[in-house]
C-alpha atoms as a PDB file:
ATOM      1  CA  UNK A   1      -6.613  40.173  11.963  1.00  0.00           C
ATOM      2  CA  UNK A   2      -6.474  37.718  14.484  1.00  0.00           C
ATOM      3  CA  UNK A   3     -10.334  36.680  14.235  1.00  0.00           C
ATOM      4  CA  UNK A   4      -9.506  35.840  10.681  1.00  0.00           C
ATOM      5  CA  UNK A   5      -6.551  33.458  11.133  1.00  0.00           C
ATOM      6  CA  UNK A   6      -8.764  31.468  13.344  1.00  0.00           C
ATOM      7  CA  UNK A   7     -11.584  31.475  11.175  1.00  0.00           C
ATOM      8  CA  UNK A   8      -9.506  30.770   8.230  1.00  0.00           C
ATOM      9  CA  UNK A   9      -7.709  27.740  10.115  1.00  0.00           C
ATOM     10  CA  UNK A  10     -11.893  26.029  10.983  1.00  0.00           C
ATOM     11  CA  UNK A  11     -12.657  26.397   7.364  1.00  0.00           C
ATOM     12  CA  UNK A  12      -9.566  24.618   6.622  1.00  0.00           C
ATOM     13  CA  UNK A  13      -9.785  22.200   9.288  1.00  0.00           C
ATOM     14  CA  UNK A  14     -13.409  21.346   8.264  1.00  0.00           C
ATOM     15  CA  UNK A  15     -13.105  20.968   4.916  1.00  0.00           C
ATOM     16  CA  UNK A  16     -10.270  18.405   5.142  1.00  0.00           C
ATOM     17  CA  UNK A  17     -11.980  16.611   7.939  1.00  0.00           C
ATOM     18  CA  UNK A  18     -15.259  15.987   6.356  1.00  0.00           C
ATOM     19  CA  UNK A  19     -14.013  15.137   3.097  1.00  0.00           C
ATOM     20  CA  UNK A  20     -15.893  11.558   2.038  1.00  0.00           C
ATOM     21  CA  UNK A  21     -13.078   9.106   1.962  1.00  0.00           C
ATOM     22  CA  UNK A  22     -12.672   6.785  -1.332  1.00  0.00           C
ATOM     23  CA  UNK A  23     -13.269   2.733  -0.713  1.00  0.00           C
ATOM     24  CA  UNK A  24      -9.479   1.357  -2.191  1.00  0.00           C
ATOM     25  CA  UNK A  25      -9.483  -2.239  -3.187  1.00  0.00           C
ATOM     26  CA  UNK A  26      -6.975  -4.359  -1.698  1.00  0.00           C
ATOM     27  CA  UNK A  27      -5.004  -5.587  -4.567  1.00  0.00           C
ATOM     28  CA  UNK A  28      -2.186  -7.489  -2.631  1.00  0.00           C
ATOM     29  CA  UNK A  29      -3.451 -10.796  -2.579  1.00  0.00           C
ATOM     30  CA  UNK A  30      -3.736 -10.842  -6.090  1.00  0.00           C
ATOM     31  CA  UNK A  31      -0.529  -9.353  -6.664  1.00  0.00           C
ATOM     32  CA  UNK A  32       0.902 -12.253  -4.441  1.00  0.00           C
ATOM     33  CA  UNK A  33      -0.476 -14.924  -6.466  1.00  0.00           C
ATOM     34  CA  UNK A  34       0.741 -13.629 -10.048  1.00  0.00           C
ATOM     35  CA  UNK A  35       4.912 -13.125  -8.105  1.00  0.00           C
ATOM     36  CA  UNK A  36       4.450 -16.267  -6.109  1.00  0.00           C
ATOM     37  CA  UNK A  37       3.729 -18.141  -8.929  1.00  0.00           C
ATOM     38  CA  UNK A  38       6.074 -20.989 -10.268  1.00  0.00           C
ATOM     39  CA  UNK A  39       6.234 -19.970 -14.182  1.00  0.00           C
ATOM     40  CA  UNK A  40      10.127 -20.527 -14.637  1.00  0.00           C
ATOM     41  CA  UNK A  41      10.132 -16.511 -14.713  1.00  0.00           C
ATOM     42  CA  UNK A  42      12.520 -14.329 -12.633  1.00  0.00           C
ATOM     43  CA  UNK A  43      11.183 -12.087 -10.664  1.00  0.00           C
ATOM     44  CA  UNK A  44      11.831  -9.147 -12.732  1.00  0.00           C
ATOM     45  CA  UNK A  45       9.718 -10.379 -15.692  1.00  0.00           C
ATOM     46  CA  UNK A  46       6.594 -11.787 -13.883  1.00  0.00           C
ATOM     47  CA  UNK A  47       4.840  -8.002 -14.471  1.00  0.00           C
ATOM     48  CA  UNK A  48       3.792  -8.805 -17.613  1.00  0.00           C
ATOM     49  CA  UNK A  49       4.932  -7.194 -21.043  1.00  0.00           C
ATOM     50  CA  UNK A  50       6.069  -3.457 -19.515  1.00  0.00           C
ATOM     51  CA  UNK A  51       8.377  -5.788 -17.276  1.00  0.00           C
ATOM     52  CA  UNK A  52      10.112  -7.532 -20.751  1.00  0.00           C
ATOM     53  CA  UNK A  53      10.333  -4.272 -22.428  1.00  0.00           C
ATOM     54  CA  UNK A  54      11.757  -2.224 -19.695  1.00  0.00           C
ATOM     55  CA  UNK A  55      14.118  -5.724 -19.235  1.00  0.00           C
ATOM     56  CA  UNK A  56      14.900  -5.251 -22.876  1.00  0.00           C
ATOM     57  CA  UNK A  57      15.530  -1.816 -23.176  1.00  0.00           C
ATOM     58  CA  UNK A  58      17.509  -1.510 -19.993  1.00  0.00           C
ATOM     59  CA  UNK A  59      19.890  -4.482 -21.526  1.00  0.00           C
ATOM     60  CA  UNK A  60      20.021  -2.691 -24.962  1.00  0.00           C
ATOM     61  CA  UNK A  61      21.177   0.689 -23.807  1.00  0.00           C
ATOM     62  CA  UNK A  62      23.660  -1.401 -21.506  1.00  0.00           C
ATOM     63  CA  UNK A  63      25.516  -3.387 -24.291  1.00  0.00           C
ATOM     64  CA  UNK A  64      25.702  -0.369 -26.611  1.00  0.00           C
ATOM     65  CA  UNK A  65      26.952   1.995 -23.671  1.00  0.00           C
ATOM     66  CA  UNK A  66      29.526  -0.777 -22.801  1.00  0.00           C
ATOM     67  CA  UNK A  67      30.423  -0.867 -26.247  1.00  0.00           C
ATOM     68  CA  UNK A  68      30.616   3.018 -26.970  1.00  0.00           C
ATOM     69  CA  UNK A  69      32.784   3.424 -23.783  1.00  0.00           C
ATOM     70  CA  UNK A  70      35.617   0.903 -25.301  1.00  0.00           C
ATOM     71  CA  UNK A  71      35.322   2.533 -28.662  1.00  0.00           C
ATOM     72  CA  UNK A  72      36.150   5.902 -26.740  1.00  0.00           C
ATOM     73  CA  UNK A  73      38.742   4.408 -24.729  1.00  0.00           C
ATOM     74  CA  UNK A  74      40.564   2.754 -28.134  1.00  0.00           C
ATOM     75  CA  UNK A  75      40.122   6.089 -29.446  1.00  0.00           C
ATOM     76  CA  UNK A  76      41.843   7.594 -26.566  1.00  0.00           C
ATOM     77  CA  UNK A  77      44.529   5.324 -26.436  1.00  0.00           C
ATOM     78  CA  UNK A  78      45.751   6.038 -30.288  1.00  0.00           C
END
């Protein structure tokens, strides 16, 4: 039982140790340049068009759940 733990934990070992590791691109200095960037953006926009429509979706569901939250209170109120 015991033999078979150990050889269990070297196939283990082994197999995650001689794995071929992937060569990752640095991307940061490119990401630097498009955020450092004087555009007249914010911050919060300069990821491109995900960026505007997560923006504009965010402030959407805002205004309407500001709005449905007075409706309820006037509702409540009378």
């Amino acid at each position: 039982m015991y033999r078979n733990v150990l050889a269990l934990q070297q196939v283990a070992r082994r197999s995650i140790s001689s794995s071929a590791r992937r060569e990752i691109k640095n991307r940061v200095p490119e990401q630097q340049k498009v955020f450092q960037e004087d555009n007249g953006l914010p911050v919060h926009l300069k990821g491109g068009t995900a960026d505007a429509l997560l923006y504009r979706t965010t402030m959407t569901l805002t205004v309407f759940g500001t709005g449905y939250v007075i409706y309820e209170l006037w509702n409540a109120a009378f």
